[in-house]
N, C-alpha and C. Protein backbone atom coordinates (compact mmCIF):
# COMPACT_ATOMS: atom_id res chain seq x y z
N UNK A 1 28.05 -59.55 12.90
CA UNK A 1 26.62 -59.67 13.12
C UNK A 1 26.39 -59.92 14.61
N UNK A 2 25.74 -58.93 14.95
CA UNK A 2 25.39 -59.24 16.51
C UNK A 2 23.97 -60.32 16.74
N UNK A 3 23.43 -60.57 17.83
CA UNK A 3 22.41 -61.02 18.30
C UNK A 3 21.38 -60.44 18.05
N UNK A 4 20.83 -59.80 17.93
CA UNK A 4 19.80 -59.02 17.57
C UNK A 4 19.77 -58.57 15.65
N UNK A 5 20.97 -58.47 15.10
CA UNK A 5 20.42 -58.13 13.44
C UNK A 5 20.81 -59.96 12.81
N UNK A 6 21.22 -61.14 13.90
CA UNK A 6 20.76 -62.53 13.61
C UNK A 6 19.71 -62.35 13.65
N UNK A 7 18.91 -62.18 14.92
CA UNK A 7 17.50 -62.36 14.79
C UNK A 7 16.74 -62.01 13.71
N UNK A 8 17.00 -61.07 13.75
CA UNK A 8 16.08 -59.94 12.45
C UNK A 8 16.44 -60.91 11.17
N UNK A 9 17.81 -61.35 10.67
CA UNK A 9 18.04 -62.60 9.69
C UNK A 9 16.95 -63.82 9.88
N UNK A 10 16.78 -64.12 11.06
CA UNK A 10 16.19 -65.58 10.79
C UNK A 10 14.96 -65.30 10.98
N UNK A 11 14.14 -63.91 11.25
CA UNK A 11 12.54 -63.48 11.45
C UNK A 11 12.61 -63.59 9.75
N UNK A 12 13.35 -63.22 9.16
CA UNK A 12 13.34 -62.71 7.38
C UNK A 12 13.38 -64.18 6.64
N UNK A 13 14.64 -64.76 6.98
CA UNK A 13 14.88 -65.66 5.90
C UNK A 13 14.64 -66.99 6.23
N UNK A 14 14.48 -67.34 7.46
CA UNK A 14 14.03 -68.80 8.22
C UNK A 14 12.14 -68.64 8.28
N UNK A 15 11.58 -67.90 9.11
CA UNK A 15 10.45 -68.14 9.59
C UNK A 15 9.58 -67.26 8.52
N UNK A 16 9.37 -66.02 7.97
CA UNK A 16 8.70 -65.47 7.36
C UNK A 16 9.18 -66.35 5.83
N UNK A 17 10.37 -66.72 5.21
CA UNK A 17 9.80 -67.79 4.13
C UNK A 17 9.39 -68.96 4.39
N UNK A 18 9.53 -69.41 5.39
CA UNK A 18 8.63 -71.03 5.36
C UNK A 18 7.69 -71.19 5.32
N UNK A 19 6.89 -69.84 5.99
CA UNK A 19 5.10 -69.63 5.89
C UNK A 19 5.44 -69.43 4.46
N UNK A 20 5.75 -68.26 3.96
CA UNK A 20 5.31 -68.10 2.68
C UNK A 20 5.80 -69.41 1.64
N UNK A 21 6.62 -69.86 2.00
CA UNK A 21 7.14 -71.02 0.83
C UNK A 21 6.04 -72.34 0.73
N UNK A 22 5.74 -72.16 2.12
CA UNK A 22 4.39 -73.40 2.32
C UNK A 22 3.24 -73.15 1.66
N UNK A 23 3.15 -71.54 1.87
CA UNK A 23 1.45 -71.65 1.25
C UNK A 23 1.83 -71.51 -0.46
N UNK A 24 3.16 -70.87 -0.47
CA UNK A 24 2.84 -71.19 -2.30
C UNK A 24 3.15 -72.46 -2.72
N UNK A 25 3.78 -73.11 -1.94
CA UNK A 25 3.66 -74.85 -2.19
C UNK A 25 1.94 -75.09 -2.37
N UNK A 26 1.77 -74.79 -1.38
CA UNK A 26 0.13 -75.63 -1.62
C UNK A 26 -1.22 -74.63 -2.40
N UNK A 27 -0.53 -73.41 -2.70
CA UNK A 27 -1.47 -72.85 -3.32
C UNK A 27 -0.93 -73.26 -5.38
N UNK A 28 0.17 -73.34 -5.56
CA UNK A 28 1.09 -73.96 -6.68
C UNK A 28 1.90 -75.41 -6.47
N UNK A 29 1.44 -76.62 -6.23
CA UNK A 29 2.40 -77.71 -6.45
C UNK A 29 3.54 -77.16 -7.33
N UNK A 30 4.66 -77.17 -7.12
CA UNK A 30 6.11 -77.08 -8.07
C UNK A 30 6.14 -78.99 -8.44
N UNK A 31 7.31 -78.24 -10.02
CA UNK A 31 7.22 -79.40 -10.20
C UNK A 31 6.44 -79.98 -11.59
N UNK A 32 7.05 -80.78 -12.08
CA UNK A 32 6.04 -81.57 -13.49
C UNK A 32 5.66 -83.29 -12.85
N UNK A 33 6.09 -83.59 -11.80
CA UNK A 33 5.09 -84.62 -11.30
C UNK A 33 5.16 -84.39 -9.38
N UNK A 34 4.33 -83.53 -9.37
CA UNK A 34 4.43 -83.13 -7.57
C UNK A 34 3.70 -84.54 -7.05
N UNK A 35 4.26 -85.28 -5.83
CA UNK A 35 3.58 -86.07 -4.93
C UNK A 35 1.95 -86.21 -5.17
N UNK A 36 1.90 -87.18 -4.84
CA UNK A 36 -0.18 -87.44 -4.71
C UNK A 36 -0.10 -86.83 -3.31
N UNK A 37 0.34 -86.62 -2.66
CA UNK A 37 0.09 -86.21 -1.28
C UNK A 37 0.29 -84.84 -1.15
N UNK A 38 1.32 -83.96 -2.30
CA UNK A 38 1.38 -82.64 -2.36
C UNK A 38 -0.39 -82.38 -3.22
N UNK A 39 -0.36 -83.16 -4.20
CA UNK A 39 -1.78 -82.85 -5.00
C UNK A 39 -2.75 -82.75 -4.28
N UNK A 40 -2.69 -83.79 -3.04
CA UNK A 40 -3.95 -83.98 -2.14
C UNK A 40 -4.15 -82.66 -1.08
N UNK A 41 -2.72 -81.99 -0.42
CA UNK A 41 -2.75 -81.42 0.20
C UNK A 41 -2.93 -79.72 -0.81
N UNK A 42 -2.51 -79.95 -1.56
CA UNK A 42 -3.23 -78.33 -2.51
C UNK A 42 -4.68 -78.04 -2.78
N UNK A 43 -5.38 -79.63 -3.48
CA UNK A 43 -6.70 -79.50 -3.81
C UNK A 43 -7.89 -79.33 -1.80
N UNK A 44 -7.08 -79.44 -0.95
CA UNK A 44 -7.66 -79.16 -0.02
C UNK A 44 -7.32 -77.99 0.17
N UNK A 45 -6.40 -77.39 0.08
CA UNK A 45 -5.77 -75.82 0.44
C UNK A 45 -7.07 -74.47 -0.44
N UNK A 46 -6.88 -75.42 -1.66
CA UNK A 46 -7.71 -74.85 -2.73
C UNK A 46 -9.15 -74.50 -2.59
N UNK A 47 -9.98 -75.84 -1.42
CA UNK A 47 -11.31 -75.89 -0.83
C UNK A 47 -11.54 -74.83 0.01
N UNK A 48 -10.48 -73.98 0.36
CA UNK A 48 -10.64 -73.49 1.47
C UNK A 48 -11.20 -72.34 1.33
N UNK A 49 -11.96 -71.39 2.51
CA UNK A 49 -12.83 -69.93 2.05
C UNK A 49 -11.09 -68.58 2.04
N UNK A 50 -11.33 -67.96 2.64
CA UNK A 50 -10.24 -67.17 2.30
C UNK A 50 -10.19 -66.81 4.13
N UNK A 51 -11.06 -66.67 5.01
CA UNK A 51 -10.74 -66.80 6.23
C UNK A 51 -10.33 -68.06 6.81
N UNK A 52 -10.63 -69.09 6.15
CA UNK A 52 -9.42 -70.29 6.79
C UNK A 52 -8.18 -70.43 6.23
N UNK A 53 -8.53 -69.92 4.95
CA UNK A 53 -6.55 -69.52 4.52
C UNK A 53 -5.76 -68.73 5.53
N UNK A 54 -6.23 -68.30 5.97
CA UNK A 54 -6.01 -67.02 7.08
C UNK A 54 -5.71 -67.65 8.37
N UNK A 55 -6.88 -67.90 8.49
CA UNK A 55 -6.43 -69.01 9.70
C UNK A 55 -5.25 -70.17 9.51
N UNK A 56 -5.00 -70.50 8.86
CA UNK A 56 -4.15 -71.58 8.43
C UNK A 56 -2.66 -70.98 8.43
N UNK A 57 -2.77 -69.58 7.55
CA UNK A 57 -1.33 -69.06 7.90
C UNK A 57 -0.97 -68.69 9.27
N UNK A 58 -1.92 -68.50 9.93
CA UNK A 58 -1.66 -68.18 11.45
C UNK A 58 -1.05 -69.31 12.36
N UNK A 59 -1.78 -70.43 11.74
CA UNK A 59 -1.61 -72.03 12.53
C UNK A 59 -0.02 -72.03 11.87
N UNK A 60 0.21 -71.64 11.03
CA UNK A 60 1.77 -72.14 10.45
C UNK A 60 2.82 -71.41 11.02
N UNK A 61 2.18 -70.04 10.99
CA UNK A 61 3.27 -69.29 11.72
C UNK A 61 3.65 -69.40 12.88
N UNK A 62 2.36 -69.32 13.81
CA UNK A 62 2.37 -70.12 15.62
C UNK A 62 3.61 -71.41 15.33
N UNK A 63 3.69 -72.48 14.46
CA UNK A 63 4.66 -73.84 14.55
C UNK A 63 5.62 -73.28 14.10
N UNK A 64 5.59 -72.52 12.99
CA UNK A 64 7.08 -72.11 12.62
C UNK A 64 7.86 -71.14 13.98
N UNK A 65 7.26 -70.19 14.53
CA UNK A 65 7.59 -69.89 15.56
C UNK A 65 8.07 -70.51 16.76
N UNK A 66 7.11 -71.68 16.77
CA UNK A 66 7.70 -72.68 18.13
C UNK A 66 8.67 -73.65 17.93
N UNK A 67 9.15 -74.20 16.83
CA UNK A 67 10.42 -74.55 16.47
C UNK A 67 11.38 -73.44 16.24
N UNK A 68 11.03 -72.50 16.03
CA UNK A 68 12.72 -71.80 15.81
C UNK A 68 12.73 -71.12 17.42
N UNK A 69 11.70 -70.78 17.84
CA UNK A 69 12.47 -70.67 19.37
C UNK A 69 12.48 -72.17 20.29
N UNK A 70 12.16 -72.63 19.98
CA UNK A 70 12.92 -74.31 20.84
C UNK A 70 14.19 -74.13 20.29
N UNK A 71 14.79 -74.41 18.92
CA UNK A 71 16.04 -74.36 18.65
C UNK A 71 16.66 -73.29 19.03
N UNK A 72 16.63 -71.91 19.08
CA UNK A 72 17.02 -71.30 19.78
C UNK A 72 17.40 -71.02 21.31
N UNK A 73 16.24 -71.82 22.38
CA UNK A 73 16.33 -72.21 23.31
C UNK A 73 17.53 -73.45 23.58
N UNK A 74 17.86 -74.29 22.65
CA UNK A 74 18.59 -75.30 22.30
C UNK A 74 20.20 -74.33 22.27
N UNK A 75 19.96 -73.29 21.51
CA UNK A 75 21.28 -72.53 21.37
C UNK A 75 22.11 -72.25 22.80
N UNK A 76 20.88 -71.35 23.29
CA UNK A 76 20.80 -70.63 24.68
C UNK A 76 21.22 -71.73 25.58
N UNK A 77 20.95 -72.98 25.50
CA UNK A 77 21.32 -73.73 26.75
C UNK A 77 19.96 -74.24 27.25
N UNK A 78 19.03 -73.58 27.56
CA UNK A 78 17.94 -73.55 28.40
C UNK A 78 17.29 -74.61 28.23
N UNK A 79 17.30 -75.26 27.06
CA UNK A 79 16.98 -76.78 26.67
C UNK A 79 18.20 -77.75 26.40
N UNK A 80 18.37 -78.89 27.30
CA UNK A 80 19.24 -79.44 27.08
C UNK A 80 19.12 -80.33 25.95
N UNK A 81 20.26 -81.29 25.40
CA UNK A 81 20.52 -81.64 24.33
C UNK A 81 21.47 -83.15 24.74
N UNK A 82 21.25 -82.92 25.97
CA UNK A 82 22.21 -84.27 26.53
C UNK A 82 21.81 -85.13 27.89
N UNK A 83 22.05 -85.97 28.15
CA UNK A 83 21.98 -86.47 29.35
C UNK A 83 23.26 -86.07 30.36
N UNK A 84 23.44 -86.37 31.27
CA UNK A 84 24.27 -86.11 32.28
C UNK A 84 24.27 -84.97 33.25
N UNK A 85 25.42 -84.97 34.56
CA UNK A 85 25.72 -83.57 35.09
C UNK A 85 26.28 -82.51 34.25
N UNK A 86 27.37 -83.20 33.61
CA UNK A 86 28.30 -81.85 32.64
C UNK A 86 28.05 -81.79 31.38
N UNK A 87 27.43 -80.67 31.02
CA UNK A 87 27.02 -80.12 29.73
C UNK A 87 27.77 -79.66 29.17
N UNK A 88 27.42 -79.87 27.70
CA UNK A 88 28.56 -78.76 26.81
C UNK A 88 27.38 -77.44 26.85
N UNK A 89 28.01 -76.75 26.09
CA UNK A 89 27.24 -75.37 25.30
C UNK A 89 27.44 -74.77 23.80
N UNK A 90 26.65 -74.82 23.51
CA UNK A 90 27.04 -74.12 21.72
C UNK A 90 27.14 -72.53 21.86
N UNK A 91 28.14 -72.32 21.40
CA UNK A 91 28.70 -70.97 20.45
C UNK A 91 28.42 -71.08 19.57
N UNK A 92 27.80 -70.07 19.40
CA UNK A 92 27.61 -69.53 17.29
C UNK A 92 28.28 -68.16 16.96
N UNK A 93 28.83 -68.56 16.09
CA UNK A 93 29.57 -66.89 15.75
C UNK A 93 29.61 -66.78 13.88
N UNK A 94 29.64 -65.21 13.73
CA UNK A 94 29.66 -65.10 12.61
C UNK A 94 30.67 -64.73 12.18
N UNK A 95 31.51 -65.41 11.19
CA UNK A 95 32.67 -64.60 10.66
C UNK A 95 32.65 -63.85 9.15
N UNK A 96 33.23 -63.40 8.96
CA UNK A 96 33.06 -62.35 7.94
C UNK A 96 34.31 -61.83 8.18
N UNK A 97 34.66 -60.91 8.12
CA UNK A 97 36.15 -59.62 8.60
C UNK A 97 36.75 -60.27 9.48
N UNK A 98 35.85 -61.04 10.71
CA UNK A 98 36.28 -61.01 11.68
C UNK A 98 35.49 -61.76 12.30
N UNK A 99 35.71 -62.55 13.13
CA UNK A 99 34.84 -63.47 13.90
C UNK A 99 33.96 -63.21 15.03
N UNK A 100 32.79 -62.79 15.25
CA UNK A 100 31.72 -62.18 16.05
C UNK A 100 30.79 -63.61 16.68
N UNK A 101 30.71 -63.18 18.17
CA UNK A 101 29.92 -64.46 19.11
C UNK A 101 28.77 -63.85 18.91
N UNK A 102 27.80 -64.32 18.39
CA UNK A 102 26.38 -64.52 17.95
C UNK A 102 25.60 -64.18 19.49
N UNK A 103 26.71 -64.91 20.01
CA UNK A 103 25.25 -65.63 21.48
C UNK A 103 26.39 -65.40 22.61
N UNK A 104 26.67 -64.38 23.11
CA UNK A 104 27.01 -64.43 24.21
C UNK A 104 26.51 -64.97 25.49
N UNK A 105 26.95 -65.25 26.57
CA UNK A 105 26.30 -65.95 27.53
C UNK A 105 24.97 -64.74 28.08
N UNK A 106 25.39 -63.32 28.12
CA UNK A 106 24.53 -62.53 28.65
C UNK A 106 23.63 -62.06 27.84
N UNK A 107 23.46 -63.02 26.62
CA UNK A 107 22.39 -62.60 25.93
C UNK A 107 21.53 -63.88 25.18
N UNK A 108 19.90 -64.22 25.84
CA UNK A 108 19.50 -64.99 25.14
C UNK A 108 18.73 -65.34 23.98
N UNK A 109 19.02 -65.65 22.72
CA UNK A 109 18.48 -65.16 21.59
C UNK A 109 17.00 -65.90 21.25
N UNK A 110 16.45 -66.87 22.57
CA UNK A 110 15.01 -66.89 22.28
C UNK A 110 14.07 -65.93 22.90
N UNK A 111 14.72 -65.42 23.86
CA UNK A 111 14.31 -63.89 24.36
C UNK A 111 13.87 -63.19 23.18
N UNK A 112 15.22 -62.59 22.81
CA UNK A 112 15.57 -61.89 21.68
C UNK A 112 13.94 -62.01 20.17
N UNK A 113 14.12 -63.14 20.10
CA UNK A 113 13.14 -63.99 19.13
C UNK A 113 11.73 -63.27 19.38
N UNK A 114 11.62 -63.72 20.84
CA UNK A 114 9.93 -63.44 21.66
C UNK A 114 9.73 -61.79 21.27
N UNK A 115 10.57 -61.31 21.96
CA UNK A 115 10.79 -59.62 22.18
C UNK A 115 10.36 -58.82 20.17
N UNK A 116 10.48 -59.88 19.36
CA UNK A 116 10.45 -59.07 17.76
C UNK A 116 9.11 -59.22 17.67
């Protein structure tokens, strides 16, 4: 798996289900005794016209977006994760057959992220 069909993985299975997993959370509490605070936050979801649903998935996606590229930025280096002069750096690689570097140094995958 290179850098770019990761990305395309975590546009699919990280950020496009969390919007969707959120709003069917709050459009369906799961569950035979969901939270008073999941109940509270559905019967408001429920108040809503169908252009602030709209709006709302937009507001989710904008945060879901800005956490997975901070952590990605986190990957890249570009955000540190430590105090001091000497830093480490994370490698990510995928193995399968064979062990593949995710994140080469000449490639940054919150770029990558922005650019989809």
């Amino acid at each position: 798996m290179n850098a770019e069909e990761f990305i395309h993985v975590i546009k699919w299975v990280v950020r496009d289900a969390a919007i969707i997993n959120t709003i069917d959370v709050l459009a369906r509490p799961p569950g035979r005794r969901p939270s008073q605070e999941l109940l509270d936050q559905a019967k408001w979801y429920k108040s809503l016209s169908g252009q602030e649903r709209s709006l709302l998935a937009d507001v989710l996606a904008q945060a879901v977006d800005d956490a997975v590229f901070g952590f990605l930025c986190v990957i890249d280096g570009v955000r540190v994760v430590e105090d001091g002069p000497i830093k480490g750096q994370f490698q990510l690689s995928y193995v399968k057959d064979k062990p593949e570097i995710v994140n080469p140094p000449d490639i940054m995958l919150h770029e990558l992220y922005n650019s989809w």
